[in-house]
N, C-alpha and C. Protein backbone atom coordinates (compact mmCIF):
# COMPACT_ATOMS: atom_id res chain seq x y z
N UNK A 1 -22.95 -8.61 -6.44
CA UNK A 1 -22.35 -8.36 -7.73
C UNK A 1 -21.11 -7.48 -7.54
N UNK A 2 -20.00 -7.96 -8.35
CA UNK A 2 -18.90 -7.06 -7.98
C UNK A 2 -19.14 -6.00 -8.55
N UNK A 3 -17.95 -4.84 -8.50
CA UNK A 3 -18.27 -3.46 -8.86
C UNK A 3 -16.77 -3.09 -9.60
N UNK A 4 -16.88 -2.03 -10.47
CA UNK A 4 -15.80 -2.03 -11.04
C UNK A 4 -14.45 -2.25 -10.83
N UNK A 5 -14.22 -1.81 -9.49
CA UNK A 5 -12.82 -1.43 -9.32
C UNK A 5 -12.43 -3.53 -9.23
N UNK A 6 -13.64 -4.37 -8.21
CA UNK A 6 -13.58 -5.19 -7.81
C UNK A 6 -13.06 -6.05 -9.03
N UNK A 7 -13.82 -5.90 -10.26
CA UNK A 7 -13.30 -6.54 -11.37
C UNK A 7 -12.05 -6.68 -12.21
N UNK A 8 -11.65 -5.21 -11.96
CA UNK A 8 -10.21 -5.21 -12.48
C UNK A 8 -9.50 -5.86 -11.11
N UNK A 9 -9.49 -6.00 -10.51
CA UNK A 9 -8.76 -6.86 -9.46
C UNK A 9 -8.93 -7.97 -9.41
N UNK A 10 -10.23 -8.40 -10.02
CA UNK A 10 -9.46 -10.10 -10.32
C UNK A 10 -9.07 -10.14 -11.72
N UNK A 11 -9.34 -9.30 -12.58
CA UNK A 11 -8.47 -9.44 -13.86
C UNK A 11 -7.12 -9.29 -13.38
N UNK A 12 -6.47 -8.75 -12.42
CA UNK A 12 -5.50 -8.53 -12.24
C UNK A 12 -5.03 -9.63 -11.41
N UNK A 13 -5.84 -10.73 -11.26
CA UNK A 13 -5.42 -11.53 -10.27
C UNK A 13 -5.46 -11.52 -8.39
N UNK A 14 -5.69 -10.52 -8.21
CA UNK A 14 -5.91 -10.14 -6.72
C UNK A 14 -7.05 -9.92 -6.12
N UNK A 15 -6.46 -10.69 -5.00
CA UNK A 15 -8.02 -10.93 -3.98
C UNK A 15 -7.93 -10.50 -2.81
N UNK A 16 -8.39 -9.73 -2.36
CA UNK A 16 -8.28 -8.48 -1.04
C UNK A 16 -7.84 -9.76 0.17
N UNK A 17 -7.48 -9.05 1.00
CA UNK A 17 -7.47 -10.02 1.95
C UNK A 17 -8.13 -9.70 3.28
N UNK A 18 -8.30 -9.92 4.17
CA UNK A 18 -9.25 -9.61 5.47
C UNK A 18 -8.19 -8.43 5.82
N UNK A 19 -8.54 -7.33 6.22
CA UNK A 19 -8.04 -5.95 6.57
C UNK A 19 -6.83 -6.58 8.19
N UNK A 20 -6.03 -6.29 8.19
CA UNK A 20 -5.54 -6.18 8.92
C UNK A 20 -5.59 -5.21 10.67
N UNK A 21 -5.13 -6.19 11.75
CA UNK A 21 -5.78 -5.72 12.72
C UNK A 21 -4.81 -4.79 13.08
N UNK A 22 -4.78 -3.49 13.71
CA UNK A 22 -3.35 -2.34 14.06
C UNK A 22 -2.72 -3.50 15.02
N UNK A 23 -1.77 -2.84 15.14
CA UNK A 23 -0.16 -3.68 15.83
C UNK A 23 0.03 -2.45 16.71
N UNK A 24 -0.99 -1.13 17.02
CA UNK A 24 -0.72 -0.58 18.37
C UNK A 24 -1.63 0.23 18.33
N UNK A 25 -2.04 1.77 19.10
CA UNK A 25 -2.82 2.57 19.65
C UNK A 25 -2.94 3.41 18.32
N UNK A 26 -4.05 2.71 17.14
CA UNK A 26 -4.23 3.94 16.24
C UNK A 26 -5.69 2.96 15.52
N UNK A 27 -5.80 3.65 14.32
CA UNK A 27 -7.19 3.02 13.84
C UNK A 27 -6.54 2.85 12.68
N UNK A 28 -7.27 1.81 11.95
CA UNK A 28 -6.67 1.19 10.42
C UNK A 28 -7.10 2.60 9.53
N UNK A 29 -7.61 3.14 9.89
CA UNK A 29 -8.68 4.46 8.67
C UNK A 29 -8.92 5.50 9.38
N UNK A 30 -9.14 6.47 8.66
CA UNK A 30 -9.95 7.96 9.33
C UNK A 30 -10.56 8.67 7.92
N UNK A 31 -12.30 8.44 8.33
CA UNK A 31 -12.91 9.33 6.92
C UNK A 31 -13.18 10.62 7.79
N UNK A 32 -12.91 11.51 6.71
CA UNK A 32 -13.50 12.46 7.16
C UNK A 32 -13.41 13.52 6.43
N UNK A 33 -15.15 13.82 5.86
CA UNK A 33 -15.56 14.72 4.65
C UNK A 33 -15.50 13.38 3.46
N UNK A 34 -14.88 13.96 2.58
CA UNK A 34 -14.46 12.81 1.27
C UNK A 34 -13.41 12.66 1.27
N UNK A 35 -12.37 12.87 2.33
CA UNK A 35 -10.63 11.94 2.50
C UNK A 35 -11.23 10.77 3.21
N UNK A 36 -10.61 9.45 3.38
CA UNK A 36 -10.21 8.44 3.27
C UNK A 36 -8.72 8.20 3.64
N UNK A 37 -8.10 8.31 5.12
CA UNK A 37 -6.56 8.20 5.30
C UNK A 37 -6.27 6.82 5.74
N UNK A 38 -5.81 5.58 5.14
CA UNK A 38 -5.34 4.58 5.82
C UNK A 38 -3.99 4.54 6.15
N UNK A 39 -3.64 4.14 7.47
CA UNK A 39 -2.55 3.91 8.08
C UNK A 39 -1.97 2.74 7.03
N UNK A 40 -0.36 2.75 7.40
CA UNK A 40 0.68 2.77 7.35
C UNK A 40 0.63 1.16 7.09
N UNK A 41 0.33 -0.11 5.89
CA UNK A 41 0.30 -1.20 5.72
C UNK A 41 1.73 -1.76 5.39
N UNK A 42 2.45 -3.43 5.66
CA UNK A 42 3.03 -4.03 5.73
C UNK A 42 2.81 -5.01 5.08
N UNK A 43 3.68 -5.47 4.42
CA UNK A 43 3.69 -6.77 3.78
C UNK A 43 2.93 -8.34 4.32
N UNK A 44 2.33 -8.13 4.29
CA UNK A 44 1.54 -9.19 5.47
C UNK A 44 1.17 -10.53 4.81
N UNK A 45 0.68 -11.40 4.88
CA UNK A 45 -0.17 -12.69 3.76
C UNK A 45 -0.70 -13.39 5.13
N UNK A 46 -1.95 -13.61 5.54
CA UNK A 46 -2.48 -14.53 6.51
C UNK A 46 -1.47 -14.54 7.76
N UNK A 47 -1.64 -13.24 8.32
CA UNK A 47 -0.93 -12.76 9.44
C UNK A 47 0.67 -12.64 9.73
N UNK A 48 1.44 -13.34 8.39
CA UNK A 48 2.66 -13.25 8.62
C UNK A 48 3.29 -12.24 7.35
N UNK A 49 4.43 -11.71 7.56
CA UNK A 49 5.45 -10.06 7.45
C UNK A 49 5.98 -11.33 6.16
N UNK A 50 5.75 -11.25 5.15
CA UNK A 50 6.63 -12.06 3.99
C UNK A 50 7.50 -11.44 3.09
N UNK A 51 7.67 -9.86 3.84
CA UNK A 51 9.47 -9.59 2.92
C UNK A 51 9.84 -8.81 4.31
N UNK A 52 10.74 -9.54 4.54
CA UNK A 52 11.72 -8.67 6.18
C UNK A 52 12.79 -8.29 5.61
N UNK A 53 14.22 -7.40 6.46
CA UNK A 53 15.07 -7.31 5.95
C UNK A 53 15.13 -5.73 5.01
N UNK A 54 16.47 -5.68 4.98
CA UNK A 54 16.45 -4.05 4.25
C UNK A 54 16.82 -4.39 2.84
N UNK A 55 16.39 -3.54 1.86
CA UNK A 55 16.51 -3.59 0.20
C UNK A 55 18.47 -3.27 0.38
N UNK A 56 18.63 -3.88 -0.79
CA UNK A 56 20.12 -4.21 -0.98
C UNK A 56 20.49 -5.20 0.20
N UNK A 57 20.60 -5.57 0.82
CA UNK A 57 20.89 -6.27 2.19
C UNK A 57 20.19 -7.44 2.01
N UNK A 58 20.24 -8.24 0.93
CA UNK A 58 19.46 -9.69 0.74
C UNK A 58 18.17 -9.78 0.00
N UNK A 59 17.86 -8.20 -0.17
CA UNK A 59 16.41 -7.98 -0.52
C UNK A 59 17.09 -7.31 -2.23
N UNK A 60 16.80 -7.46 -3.68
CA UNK A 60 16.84 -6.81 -4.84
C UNK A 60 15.56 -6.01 -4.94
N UNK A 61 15.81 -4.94 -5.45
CA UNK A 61 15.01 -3.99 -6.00
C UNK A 61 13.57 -4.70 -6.10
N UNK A 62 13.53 -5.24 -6.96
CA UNK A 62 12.13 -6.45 -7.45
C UNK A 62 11.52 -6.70 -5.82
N UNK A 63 12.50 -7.24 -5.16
CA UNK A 63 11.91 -7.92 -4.11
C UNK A 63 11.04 -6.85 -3.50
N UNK A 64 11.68 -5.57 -2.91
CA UNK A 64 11.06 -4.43 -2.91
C UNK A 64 9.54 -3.91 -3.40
N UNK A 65 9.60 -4.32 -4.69
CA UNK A 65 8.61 -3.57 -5.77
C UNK A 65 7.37 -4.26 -5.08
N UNK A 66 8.23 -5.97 -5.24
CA UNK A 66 6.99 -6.83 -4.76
C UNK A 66 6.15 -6.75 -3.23
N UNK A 67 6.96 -6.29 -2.25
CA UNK A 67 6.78 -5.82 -0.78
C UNK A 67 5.89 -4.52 -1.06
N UNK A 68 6.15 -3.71 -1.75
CA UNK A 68 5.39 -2.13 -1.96
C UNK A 68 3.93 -2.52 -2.35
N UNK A 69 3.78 -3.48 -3.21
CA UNK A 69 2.97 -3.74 -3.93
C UNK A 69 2.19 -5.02 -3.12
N UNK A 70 2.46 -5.57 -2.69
CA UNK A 70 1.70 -6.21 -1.51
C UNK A 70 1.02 -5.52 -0.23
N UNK A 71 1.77 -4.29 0.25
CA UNK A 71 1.33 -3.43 0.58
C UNK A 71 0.35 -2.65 0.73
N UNK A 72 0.36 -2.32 -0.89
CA UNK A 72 -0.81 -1.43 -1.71
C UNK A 72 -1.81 -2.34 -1.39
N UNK A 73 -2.10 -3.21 -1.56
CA UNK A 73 -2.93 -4.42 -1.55
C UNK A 73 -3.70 -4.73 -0.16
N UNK A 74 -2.89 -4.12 0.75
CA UNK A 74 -3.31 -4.46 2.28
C UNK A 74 -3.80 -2.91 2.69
N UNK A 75 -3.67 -1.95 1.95
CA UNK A 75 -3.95 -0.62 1.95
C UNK A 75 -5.11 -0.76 1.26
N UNK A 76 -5.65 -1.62 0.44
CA UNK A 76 -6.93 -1.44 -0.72
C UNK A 76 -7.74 -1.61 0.71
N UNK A 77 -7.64 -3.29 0.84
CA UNK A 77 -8.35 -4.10 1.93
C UNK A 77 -8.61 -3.23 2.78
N UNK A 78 -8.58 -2.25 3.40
CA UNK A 78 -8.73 -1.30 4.83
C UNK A 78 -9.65 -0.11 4.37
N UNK A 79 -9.13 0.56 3.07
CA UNK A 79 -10.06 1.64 2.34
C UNK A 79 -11.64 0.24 1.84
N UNK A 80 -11.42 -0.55 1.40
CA UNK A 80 -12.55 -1.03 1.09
C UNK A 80 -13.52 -0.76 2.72
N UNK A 81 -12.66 -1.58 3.30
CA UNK A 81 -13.66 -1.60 4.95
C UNK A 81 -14.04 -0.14 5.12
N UNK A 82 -13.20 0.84 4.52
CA UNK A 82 -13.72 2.40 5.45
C UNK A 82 -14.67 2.58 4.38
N UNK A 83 -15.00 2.28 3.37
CA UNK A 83 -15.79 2.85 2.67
C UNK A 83 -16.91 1.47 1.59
N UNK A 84 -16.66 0.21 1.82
CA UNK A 84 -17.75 -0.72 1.33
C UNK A 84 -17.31 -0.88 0.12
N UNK A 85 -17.14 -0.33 -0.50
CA UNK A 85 -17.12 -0.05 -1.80
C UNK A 85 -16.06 0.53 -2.61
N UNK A 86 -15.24 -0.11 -3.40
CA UNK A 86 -14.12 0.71 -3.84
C UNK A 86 -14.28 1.23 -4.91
N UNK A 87 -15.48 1.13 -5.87
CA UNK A 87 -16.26 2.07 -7.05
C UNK A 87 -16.46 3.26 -5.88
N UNK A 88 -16.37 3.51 -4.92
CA UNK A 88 -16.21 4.87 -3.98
C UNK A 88 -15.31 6.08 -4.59
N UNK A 89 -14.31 5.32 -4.71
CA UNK A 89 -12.86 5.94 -4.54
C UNK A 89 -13.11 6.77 -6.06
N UNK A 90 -13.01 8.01 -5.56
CA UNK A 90 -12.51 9.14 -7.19
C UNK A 90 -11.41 9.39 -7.23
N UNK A 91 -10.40 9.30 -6.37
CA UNK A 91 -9.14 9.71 -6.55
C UNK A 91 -8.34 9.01 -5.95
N UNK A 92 -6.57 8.63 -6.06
CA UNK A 92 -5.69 8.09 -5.28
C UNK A 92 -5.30 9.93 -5.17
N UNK A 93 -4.92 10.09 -3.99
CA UNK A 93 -4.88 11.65 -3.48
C UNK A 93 -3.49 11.41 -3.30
N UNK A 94 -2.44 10.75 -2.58
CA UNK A 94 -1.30 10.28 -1.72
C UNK A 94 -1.25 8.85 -1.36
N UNK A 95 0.15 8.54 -1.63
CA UNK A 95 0.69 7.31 -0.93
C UNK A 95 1.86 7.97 -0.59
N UNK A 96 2.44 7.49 0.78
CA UNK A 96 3.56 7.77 1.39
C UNK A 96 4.36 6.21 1.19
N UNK A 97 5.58 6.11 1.45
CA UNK A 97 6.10 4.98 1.53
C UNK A 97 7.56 4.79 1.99
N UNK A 98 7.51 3.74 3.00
CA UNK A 98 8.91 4.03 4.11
C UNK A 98 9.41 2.72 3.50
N UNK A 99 11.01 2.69 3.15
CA UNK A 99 11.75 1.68 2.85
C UNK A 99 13.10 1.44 3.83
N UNK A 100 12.69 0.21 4.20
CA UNK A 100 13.98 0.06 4.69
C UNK A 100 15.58 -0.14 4.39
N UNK A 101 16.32 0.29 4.08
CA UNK A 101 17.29 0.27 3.27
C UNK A 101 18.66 0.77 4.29
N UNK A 102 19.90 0.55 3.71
CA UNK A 102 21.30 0.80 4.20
C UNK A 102 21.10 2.67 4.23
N UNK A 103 22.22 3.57 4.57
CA UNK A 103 22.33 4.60 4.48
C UNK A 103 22.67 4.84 2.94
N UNK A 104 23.79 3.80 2.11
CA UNK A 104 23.58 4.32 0.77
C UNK A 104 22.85 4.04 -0.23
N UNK A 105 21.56 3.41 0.17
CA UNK A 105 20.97 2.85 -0.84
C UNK A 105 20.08 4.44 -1.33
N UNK A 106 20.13 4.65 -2.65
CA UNK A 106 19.27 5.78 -2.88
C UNK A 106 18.11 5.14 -4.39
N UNK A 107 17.79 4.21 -4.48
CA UNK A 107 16.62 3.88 -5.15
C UNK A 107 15.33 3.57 -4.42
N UNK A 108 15.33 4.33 -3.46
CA UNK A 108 14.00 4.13 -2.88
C UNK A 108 12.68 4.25 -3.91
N UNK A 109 12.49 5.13 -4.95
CA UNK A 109 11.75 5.75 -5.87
C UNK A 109 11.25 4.56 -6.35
N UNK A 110 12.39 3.84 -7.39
CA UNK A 110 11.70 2.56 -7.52
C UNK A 110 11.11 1.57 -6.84
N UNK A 111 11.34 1.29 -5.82
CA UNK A 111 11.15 0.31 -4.89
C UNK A 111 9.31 0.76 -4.71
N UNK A 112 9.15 1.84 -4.56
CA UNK A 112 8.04 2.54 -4.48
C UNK A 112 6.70 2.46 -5.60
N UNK A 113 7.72 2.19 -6.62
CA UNK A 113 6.88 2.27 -7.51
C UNK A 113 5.95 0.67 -7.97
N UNK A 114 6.50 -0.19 -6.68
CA UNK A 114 5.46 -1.50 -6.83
C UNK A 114 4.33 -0.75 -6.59
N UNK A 115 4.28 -0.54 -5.68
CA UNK A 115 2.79 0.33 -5.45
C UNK A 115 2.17 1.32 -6.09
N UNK A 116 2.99 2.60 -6.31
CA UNK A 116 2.06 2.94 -7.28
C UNK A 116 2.08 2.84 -8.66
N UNK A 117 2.59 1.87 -9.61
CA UNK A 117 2.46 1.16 -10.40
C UNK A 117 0.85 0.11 -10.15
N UNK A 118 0.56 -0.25 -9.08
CA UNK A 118 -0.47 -1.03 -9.27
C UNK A 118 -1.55 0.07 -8.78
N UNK A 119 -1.27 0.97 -8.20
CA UNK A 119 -2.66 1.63 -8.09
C UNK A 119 -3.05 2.40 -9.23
N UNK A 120 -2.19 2.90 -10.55
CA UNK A 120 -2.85 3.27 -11.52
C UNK A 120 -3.08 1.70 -12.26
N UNK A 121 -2.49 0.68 -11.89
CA UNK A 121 -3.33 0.00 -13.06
C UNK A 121 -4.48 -0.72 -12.18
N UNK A 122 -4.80 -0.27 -11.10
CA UNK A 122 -6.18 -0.72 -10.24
C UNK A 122 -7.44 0.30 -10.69
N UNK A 123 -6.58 1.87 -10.78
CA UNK A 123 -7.78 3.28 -10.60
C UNK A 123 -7.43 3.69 -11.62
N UNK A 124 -6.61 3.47 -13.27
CA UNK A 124 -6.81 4.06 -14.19
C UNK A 124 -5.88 5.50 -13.91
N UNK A 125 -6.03 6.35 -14.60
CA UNK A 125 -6.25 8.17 -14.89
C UNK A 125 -5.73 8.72 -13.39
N UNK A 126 -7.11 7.95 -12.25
CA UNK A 126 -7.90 8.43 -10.35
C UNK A 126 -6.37 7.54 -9.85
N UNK A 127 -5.80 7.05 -10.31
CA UNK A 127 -5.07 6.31 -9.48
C UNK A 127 -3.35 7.03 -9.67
N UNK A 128 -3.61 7.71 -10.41
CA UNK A 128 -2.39 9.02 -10.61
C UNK A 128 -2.10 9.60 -9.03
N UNK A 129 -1.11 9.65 -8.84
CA UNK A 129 -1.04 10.23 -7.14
C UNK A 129 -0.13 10.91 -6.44
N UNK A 130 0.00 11.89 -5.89
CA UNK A 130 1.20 12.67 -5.23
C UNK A 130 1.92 11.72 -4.75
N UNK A 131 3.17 11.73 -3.72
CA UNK A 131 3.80 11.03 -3.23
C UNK A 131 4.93 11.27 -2.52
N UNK A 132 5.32 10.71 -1.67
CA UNK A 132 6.56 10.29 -0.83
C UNK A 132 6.80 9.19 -0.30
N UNK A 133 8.73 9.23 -0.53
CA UNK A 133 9.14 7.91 -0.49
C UNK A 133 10.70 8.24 -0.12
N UNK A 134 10.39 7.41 1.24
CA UNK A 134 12.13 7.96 2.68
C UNK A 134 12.26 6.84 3.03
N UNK A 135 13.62 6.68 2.80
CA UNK A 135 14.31 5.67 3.44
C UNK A 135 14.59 5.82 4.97
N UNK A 136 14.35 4.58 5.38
CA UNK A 136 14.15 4.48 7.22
C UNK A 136 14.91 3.13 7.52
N UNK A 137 16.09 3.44 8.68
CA UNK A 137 16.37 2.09 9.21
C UNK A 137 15.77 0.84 9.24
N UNK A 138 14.39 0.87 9.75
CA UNK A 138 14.17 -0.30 10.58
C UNK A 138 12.30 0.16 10.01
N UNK A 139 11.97 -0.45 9.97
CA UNK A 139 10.24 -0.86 10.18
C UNK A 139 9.74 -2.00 11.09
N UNK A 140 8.44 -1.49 11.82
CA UNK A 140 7.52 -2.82 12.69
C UNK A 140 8.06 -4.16 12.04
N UNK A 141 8.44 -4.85 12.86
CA UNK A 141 8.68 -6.32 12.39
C UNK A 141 9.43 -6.43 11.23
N UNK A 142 10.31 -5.58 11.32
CA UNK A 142 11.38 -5.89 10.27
C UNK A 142 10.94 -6.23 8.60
N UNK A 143 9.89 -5.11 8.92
CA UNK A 143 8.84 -5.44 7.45
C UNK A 143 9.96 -4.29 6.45
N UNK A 144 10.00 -5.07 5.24
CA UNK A 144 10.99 -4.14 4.28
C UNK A 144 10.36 -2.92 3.69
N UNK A 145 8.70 -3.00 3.58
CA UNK A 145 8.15 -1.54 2.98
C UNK A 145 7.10 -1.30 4.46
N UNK A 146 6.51 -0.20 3.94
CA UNK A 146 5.44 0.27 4.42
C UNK A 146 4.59 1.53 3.53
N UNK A 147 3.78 1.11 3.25
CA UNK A 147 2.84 2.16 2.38
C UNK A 147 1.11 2.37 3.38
N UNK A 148 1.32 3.86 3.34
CA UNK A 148 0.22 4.49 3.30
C UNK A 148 -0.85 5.18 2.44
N UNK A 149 -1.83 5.74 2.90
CA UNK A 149 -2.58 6.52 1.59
C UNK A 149 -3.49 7.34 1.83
N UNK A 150 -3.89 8.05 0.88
CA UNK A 150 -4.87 9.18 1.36
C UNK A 150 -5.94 8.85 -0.16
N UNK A 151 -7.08 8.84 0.24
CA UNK A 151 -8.10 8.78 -1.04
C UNK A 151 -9.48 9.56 -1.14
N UNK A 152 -9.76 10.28 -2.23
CA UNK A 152 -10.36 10.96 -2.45
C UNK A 152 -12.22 9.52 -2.87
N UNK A 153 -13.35 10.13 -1.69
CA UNK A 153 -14.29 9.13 -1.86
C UNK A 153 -15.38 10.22 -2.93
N UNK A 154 -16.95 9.51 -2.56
CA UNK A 154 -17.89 10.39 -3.45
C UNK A 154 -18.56 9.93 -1.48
């Protein structure tokens, strides 16, 4: 039987996808106590990077939002595995988020906010969340976002 969080996610249309395997010497998660830290997710869909390229540079804002927010999505998938259960989760604690962008691009903020735009409408109120969001040359595989997270479990 699904569980809450599970339900608003297919009201929302989204269906976790198999957690992604690391791309080098680290672990997808680290619990420890009631944090919940997942590494650093990429735009991924059935093993392939589906927004490359830096925002402004071929990529619009949107395209961005949509990369952040696919992201978030590959960040759920990994906290589900560390914890079974995403009726777990009491809090979104932190998302970090690296954009790839030119030196003058300064809307990183939005670009950011694909993601956490969908984690309050995934966690409600709990899905409210600190944050950071730096623009970076280049990402793994020329992936245009990268979002991390920190989550508060029971």
């Amino acid at each position: 039987m699904a569980g809450k969080i599970e339900t608003r996610l297919a009201e929302l249309g989204i269906t976790l996808p198999v957690p992604a395997t690391p791309l080098a010497n680290y672990v997808p998660f680290v619990v420890t106590g009631k944090l919940v830290v997942v590494s650093g997710q990429i735009p991924v869909v059935d093993g392939r990077i589906v927004h490359t390229g830096k925002i402004s540079q071929g990529m619009s804002i949107q395209d961005g939002q949509d990369a952040a927010r696919l992201c978030f999505i590959n960040v759920l998938a990994q906290l589900k595995a560390a914890c079974f259960s995403l009726d777990r989760v009491r809090r979104v604690v932190r998302l970090g988020g690296f954009i790839a962008a030119p030196t003058d691009f300064t809307a990183h903020a939005q670009v950011m906010n694909g993601a956490s735009d969908l984690a309050v409408a995934v966690f409600g109120d709990a899905g409210r969340h600190a944050r950071s969001t730096i623009g970076v040359p280049s990402l793994p595989g020329n992936a245009t976002v990268e979002v991390e997270g920190m989550f508060e479990i029971d």
